[in-house]
Protein backbone atom coordinates (compact mmCIF):
# COMPACT_ATOMS: atom_id res chain seq x y z
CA UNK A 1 0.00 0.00 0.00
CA UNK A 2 1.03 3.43 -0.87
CA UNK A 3 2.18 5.84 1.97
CA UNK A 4 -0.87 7.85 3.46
CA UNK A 5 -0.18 10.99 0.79
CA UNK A 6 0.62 8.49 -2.17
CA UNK A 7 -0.82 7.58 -5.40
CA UNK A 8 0.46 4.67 -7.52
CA UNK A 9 -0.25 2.48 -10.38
CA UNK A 10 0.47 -1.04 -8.71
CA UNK A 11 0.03 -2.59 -12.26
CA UNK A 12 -0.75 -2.20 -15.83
CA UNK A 13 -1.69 -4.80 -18.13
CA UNK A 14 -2.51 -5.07 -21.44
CA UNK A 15 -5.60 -7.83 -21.69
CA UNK A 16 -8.41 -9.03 -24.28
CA UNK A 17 -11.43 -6.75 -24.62
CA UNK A 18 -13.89 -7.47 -21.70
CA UNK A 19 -12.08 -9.94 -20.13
CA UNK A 20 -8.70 -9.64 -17.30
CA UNK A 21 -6.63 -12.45 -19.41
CA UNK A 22 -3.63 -10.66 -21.02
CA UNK A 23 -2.19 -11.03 -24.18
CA UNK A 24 0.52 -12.38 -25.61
CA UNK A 25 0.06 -11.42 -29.19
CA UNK A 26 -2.63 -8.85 -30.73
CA UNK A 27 -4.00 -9.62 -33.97
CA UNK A 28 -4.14 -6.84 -36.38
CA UNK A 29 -8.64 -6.65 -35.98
CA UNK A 30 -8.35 -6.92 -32.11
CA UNK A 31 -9.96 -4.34 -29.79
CA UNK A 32 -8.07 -4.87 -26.14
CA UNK A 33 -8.29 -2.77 -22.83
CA UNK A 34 -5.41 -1.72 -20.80
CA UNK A 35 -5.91 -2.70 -16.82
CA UNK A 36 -4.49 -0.21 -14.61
CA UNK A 37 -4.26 -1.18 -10.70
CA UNK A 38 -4.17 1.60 -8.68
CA UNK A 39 -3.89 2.48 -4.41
CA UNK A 40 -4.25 5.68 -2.90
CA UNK A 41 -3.19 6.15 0.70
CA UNK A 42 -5.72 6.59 3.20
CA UNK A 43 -5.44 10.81 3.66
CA UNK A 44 -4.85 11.66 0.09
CA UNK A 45 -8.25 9.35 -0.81
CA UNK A 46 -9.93 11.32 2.22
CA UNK A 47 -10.11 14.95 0.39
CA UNK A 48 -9.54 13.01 -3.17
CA UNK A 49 -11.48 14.85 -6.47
CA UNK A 50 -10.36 13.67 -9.89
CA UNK A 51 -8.10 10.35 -10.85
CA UNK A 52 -6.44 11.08 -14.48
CA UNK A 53 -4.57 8.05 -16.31
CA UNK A 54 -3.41 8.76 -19.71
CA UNK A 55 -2.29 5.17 -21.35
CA UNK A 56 -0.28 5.95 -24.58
CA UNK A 57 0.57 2.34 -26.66
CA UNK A 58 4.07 2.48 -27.88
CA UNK A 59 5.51 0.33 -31.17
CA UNK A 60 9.05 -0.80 -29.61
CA UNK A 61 10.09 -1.56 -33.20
CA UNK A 62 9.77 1.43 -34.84
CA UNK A 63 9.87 3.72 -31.79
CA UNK A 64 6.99 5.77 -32.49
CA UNK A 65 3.40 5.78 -30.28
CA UNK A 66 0.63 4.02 -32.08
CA UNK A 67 -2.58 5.23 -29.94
CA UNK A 68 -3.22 7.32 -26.86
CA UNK A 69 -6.30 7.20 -24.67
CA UNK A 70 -7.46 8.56 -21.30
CA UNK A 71 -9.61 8.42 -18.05
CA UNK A 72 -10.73 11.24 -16.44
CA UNK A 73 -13.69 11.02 -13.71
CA UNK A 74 -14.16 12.92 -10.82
CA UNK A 75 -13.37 10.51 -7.57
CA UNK A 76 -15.20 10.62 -4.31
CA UNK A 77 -13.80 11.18 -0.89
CA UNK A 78 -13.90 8.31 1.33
CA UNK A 79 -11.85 7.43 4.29
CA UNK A 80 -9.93 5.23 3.73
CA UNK A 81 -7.42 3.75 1.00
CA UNK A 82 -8.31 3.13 -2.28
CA UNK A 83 -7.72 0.14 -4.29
CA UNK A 84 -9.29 0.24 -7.97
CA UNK A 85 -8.84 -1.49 -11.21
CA UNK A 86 -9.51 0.83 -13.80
CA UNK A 87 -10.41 -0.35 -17.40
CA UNK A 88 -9.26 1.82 -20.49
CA UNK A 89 -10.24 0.62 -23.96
CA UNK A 90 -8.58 0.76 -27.16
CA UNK A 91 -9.60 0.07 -30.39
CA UNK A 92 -8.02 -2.20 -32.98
CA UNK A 93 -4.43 -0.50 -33.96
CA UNK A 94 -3.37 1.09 -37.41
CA UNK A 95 -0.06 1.83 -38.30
CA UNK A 96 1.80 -1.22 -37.18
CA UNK A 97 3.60 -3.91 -38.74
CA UNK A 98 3.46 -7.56 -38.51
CA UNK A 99 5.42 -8.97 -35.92
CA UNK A 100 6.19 -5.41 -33.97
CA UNK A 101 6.61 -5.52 -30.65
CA UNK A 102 4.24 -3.23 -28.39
CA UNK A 103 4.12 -1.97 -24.92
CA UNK A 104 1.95 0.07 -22.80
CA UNK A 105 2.98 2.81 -20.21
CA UNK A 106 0.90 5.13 -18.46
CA UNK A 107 0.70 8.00 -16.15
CA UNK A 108 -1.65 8.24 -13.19
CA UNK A 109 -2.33 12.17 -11.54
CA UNK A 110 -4.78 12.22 -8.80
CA UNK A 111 -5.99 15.50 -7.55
CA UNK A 112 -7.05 15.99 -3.95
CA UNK A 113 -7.73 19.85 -3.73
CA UNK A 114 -4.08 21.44 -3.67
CA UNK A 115 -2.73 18.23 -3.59
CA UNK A 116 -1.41 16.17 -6.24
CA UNK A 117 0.35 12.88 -6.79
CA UNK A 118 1.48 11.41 -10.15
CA UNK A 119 2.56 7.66 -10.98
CA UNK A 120 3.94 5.95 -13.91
CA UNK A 121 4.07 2.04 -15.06
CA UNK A 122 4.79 -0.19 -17.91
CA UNK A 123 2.67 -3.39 -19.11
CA UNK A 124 4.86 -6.16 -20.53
CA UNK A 125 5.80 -6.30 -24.26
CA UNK A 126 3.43 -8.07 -26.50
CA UNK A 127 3.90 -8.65 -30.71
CA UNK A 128 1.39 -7.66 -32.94
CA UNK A 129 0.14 -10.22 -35.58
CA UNK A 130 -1.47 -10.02 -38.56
């Protein structure tokens, strides 16, 4: 668990569309979500107002970023920590090229007022088929 003031992504995974089974491989037609497992200490989650992940999937083998999506919802207070799995969806990908290898990374910001505490994390690699 995160110290009392904390915020952090615990996790992030890239899995098939509905489901919590990751992948491997991606075929070329295949919509997939991106899991992100987050905490937020107890004090930080007590006065807590918006949780912002921006997931961004990268092509390793061409070093360029293929997609980029977000979450952005207003969070309510409780006391308490937090522990969430949040689900961010992606569509089928354009742009890459048989056998590239992919990764996800995101960044987590969660706003409590004046306070603010940002995360980062990285899903495993994963090849793209056609």
């Amino acid at each position: 668990m995160p110290g009392e003031y904390d915020a952090r992504i615990k996790d992030l995974s890239v899995v098939e569309k509905g489901t919590s089974f990751t992948v491997d491989t991606l075929a070329a037609a295949g919509d997939f979500d991106v899991l992100a497992d987050i905490e937020v200490g107890a004090s930080l989650n007590a006065v807590i107002t918006r949780i912002q992940i921006w997931v961004s999937v990268g092509d390793l083998s061409q070093l360029t970023r293929v997609d980029l999506q977000t979450y952005d919802q207003p969070a309510t207070p409780v006391n308490g920590p937090r522990s969430e799995q949040i689900r961010i969806p992606f569509n089928a990908l354009t742009g890459v090229g048989e056998g590239d290898l992919l990764q996800a990374v995101a960044t987590l910001k969660v706003t409590a007022g004046v306070l603010t505490d940002v995360s980062n994390a990285k899903s495993e690699p994963f090849i793209f088929t056609a």
